[in-house]
C-alpha atoms as a PDB file:
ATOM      1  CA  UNK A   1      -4.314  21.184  -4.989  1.00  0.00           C
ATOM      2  CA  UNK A   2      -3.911  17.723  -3.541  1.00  0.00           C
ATOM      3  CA  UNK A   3      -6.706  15.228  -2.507  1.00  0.00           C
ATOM      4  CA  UNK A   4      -6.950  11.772  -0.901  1.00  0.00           C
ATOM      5  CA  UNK A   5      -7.829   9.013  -2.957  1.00  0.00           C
ATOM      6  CA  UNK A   6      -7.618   5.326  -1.965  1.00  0.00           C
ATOM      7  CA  UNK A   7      -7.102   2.299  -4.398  1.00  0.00           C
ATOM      8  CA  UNK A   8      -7.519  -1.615  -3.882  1.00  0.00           C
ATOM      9  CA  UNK A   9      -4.304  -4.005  -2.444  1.00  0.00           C
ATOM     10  CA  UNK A  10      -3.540  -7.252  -3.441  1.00  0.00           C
ATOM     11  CA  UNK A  11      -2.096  -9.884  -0.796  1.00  0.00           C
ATOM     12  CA  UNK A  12       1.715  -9.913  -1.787  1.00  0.00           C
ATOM     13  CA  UNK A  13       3.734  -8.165  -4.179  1.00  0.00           C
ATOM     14  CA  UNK A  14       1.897  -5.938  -6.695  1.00  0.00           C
ATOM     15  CA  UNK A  15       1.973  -2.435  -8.726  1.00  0.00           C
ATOM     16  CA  UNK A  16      -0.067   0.645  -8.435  1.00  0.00           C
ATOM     17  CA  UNK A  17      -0.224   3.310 -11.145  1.00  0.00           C
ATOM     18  CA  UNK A  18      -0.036   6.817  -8.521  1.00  0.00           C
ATOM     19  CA  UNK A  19       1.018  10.375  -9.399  1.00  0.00           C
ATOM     20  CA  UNK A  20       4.076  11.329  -9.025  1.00  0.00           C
ATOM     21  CA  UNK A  21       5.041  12.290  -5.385  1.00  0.00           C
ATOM     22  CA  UNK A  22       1.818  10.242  -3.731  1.00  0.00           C
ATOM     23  CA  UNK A  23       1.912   9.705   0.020  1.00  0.00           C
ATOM     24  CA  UNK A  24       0.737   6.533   1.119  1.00  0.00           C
ATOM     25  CA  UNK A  25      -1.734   7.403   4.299  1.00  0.00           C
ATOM     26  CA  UNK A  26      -3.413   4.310   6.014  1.00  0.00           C
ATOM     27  CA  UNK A  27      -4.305   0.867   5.196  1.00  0.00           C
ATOM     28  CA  UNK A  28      -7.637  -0.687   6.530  1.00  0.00           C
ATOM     29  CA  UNK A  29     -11.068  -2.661   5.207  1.00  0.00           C
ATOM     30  CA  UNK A  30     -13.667  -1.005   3.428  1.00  0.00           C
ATOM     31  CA  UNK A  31     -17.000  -2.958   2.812  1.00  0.00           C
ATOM     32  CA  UNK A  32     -14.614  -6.431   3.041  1.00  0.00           C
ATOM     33  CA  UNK A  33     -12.007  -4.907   0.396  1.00  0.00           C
ATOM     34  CA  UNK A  34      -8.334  -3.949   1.762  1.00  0.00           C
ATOM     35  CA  UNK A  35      -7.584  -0.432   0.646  1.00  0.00           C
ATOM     36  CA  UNK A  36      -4.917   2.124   0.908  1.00  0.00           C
ATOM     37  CA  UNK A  37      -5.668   5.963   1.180  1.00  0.00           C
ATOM     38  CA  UNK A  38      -2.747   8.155  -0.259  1.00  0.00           C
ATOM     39  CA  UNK A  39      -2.386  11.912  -0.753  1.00  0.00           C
ATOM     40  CA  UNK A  40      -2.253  12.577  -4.371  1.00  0.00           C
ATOM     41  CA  UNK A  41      -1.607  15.803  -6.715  1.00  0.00           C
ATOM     42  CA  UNK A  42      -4.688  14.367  -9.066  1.00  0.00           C
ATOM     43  CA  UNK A  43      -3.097  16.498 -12.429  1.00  0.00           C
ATOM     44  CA  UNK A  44       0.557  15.300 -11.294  1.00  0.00           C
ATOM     45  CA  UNK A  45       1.662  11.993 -14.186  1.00  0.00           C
ATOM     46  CA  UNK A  46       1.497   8.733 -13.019  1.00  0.00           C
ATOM     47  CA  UNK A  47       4.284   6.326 -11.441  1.00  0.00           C
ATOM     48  CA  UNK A  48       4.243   2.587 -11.381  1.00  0.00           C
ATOM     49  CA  UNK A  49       4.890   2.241  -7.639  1.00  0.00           C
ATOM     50  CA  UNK A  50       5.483  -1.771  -6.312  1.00  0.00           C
ATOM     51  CA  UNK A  51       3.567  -2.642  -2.687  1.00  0.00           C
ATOM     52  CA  UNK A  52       3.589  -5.893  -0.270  1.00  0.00           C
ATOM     53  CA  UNK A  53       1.537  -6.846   1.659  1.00  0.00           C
ATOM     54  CA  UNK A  54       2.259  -9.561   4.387  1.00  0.00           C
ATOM     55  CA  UNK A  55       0.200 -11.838   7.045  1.00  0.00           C
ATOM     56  CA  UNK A  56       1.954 -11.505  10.518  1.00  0.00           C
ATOM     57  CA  UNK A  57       4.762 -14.089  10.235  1.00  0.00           C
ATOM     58  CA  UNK A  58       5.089 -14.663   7.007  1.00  0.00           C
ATOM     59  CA  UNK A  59       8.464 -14.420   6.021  1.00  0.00           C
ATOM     60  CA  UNK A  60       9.735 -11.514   3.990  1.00  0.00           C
ATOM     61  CA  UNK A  61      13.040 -11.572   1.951  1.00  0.00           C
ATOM     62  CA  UNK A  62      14.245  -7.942   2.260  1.00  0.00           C
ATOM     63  CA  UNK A  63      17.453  -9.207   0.358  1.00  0.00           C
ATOM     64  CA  UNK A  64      15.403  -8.559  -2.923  1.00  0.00           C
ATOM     65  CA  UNK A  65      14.610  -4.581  -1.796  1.00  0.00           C
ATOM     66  CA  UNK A  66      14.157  -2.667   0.556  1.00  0.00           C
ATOM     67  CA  UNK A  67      10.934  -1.868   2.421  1.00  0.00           C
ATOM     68  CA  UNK A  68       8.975   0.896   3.987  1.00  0.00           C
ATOM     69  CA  UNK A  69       6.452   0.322   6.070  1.00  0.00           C
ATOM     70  CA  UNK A  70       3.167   1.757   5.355  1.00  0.00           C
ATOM     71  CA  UNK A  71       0.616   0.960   7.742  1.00  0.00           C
ATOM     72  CA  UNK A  72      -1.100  -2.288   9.325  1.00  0.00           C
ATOM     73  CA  UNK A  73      -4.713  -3.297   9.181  1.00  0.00           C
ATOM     74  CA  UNK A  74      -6.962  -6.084  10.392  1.00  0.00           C
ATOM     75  CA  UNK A  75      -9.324  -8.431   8.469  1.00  0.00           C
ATOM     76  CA  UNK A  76     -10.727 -10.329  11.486  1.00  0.00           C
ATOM     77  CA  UNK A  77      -8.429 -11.998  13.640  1.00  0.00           C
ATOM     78  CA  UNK A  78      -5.231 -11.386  11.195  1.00  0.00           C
ATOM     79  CA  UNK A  79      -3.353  -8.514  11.019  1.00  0.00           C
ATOM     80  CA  UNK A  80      -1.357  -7.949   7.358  1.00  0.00           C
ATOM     81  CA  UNK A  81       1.338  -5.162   7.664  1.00  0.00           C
ATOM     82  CA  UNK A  82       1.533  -2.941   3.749  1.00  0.00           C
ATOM     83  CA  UNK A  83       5.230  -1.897   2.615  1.00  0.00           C
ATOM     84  CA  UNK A  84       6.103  -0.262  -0.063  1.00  0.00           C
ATOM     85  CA  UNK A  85       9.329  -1.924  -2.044  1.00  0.00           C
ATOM     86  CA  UNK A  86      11.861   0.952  -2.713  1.00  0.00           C
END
Protein backbone atom coordinates (compact mmCIF):
# COMPACT_ATOMS: atom_id res chain seq x y z
CA UNK A 1 0.00 0.00 0.00
CA UNK A 2 1.52 3.32 -0.95
CA UNK A 3 0.65 6.83 0.47
CA UNK A 4 1.67 10.46 -0.15
CA UNK A 5 3.75 12.06 2.23
CA UNK A 6 5.51 15.43 1.77
CA UNK A 7 8.83 16.57 3.52
CA UNK A 8 10.56 20.12 3.85
CA UNK A 9 13.25 21.55 0.88
CA UNK A 10 16.12 23.44 1.44
CA UNK A 11 17.22 26.27 -1.17
CA UNK A 12 20.17 24.45 -3.04
CA UNK A 13 21.67 21.19 -2.86
CA UNK A 14 20.49 18.90 -0.03
CA UNK A 15 19.55 15.10 1.01
CA UNK A 16 16.32 13.48 1.85
CA UNK A 17 16.07 10.13 3.63
CA UNK A 18 12.82 8.44 1.22
CA UNK A 19 11.89 4.77 0.76
CA UNK A 20 13.10 3.06 -1.70
CA UNK A 21 11.30 3.61 -5.10
CA UNK A 22 9.59 7.20 -3.89
CA UNK A 23 8.04 9.33 -6.62
CA UNK A 24 8.57 12.84 -6.27
CA UNK A 25 4.87 14.50 -7.00
CA UNK A 26 4.71 18.40 -6.77
CA UNK A 27 6.54 21.14 -5.19
CA UNK A 28 4.64 24.22 -3.73
CA UNK A 29 4.26 26.46 -0.22
CA UNK A 30 2.56 25.24 2.65
CA UNK A 31 1.87 27.75 5.58
CA UNK A 32 5.28 29.80 4.17
CA UNK A 33 7.41 26.40 4.15
CA UNK A 34 8.51 24.91 0.56
CA UNK A 35 7.52 21.28 0.48
CA UNK A 36 7.61 18.36 -1.80
CA UNK A 37 4.78 15.66 -1.90
CA UNK A 38 6.11 12.15 -3.08
CA UNK A 39 4.42 8.76 -3.38
CA UNK A 40 5.97 6.50 -0.91
CA UNK A 41 5.71 2.57 0.00
CA UNK A 42 5.78 3.77 3.95
CA UNK A 43 7.28 -0.08 5.08
CA UNK A 44 9.72 0.08 1.91
CA UNK A 45 13.81 1.02 3.62
CA UNK A 46 14.99 4.26 3.24
CA UNK A 47 17.35 5.92 0.46
CA UNK A 48 19.45 8.99 0.85
CA UNK A 49 18.16 10.76 -2.27
CA UNK A 50 20.18 14.40 -3.20
CA UNK A 51 17.61 17.47 -4.43
CA UNK A 52 18.27 21.21 -5.85
CA UNK A 53 16.52 23.62 -5.75
CA UNK A 54 17.16 26.81 -7.93
CA UNK A 55 15.81 30.63 -8.21
CA UNK A 56 14.96 31.33 -11.96
CA UNK A 57 18.39 32.26 -13.38
CA UNK A 58 20.58 31.12 -11.20
CA UNK A 59 23.09 29.24 -12.80
CA UNK A 60 23.26 25.49 -12.50
CA UNK A 61 26.44 23.39 -13.26
CA UNK A 62 24.95 20.16 -14.70
CA UNK A 63 28.70 19.14 -15.36
CA UNK A 64 28.69 17.85 -11.66
CA UNK A 65 25.31 15.44 -12.37
CA UNK A 66 22.72 15.14 -13.98
CA UNK A 67 19.25 16.53 -13.23
CA UNK A 68 15.61 15.72 -13.34
CA UNK A 69 13.27 18.07 -13.07
CA UNK A 70 10.71 17.77 -10.48
CA UNK A 71 8.33 20.45 -10.39
CA UNK A 72 8.30 24.43 -10.02
CA UNK A 73 6.65 26.49 -7.36
CA UNK A 74 6.21 30.12 -6.40
CA UNK A 75 7.04 32.00 -3.15
CA UNK A 76 5.71 35.43 -4.18
CA UNK A 77 7.04 36.94 -7.12
CA UNK A 78 9.97 34.16 -7.59
CA UNK A 79 9.60 31.07 -9.05
CA UNK A 80 12.41 28.19 -7.81
CA UNK A 81 12.36 25.10 -10.16
CA UNK A 82 13.20 21.43 -7.69
CA UNK A 83 15.54 18.71 -9.49
CA UNK A 84 16.51 15.84 -8.32
CA UNK A 85 20.54 15.09 -8.89
CA UNK A 86 20.83 11.54 -10.44
Amino acid sequence: MKKVYKYALVFGIFSLYLPVGAVPLKAAMQDGVPMIWCLVDPFAASENRKFFVAGTGQEINDKLCSLVFVDTFFVDELVFHVFELT
